[in-house]
Protein backbone atom coordinates (compact mmCIF):
# COMPACT_ATOMS: atom_id res chain seq x y z
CA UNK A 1 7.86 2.45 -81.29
CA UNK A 2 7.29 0.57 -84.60
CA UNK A 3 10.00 0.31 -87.14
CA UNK A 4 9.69 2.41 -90.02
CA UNK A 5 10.97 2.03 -93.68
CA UNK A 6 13.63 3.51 -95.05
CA UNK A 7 10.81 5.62 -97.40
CA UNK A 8 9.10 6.60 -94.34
CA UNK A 9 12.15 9.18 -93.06
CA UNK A 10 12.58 12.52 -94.48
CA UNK A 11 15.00 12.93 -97.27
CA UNK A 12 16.81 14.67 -94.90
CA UNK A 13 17.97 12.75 -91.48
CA UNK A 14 18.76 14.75 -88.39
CA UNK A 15 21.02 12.86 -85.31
CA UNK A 16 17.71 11.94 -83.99
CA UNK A 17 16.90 9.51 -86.62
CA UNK A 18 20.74 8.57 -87.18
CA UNK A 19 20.23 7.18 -83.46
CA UNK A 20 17.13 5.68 -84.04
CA UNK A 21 18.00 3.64 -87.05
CA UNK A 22 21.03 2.61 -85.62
CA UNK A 23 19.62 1.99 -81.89
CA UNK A 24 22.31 4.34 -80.23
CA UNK A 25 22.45 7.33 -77.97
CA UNK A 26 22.41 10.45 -79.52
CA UNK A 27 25.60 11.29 -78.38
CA UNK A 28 27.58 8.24 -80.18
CA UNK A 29 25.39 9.20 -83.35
CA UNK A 30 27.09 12.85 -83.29
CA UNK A 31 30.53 10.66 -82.92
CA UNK A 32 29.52 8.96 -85.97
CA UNK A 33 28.42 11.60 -88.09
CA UNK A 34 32.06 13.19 -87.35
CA UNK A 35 33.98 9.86 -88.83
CA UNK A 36 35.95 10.68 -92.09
CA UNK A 37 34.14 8.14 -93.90
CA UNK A 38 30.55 9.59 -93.18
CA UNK A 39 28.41 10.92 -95.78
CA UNK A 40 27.68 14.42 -93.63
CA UNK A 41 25.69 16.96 -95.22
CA UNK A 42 26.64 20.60 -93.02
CA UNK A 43 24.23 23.42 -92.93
CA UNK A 44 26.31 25.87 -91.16
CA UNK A 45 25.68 24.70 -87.79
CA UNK A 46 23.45 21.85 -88.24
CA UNK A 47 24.65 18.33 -89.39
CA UNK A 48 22.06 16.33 -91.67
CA UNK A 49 22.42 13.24 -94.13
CA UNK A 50 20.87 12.24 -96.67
CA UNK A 51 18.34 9.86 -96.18
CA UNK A 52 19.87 7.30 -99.74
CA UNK A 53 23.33 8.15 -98.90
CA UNK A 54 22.85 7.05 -95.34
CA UNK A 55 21.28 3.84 -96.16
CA UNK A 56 24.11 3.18 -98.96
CA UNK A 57 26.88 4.15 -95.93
CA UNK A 58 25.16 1.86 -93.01
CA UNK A 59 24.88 -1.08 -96.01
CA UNK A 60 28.65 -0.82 -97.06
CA UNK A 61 29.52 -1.22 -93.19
CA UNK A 62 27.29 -3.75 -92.24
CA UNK A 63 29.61 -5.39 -95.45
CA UNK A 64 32.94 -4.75 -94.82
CA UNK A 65 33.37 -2.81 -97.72
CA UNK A 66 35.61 0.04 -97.74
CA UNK A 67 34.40 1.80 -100.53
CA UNK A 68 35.26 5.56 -99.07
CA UNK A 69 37.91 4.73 -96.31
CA UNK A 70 40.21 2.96 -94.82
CA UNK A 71 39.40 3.39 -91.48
CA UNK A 72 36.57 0.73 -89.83
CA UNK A 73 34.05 2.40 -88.19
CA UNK A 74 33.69 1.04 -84.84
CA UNK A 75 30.34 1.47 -82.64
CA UNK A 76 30.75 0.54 -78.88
């Protein structure tokens, strides 16, 4: 699969892209849209992100910063 640009996903991101952008299983990307810290957009049943806020969210993490929590998010 070729790696797309951040312009190239919907506005939108479902858990499927969430995994593929962060090369995990689907399941640990549904753990990681339920950390406090996590810019989760709900839609009744379904869990989205924005595509900007995402980006913004994996960027502070990949820095250390801890602009919206505390709590480290940790990926095993």
């Amino acid at each position: 699969m070729q790696a797309q640009t951040v312009e190239n996903y919907p506005l939108m991101l479902k858990v499927e892209h969430v995994s593929e952008i962060v090369g995990c299983s689907k399941r640990v990307a549904y753990e990681l849209m339920e950390h406090p810290n996590f810019p989760l957009v709900r839609m009744g049943r379904l869990k989205r992100v924005q595509r900007e806020a995402f980006f913004q969210w994996l960027s502070s993490q990949a820095n250390g910063s801890s602009n919206h929590s505390p709590h480290a998010v940790t990926i095993l």
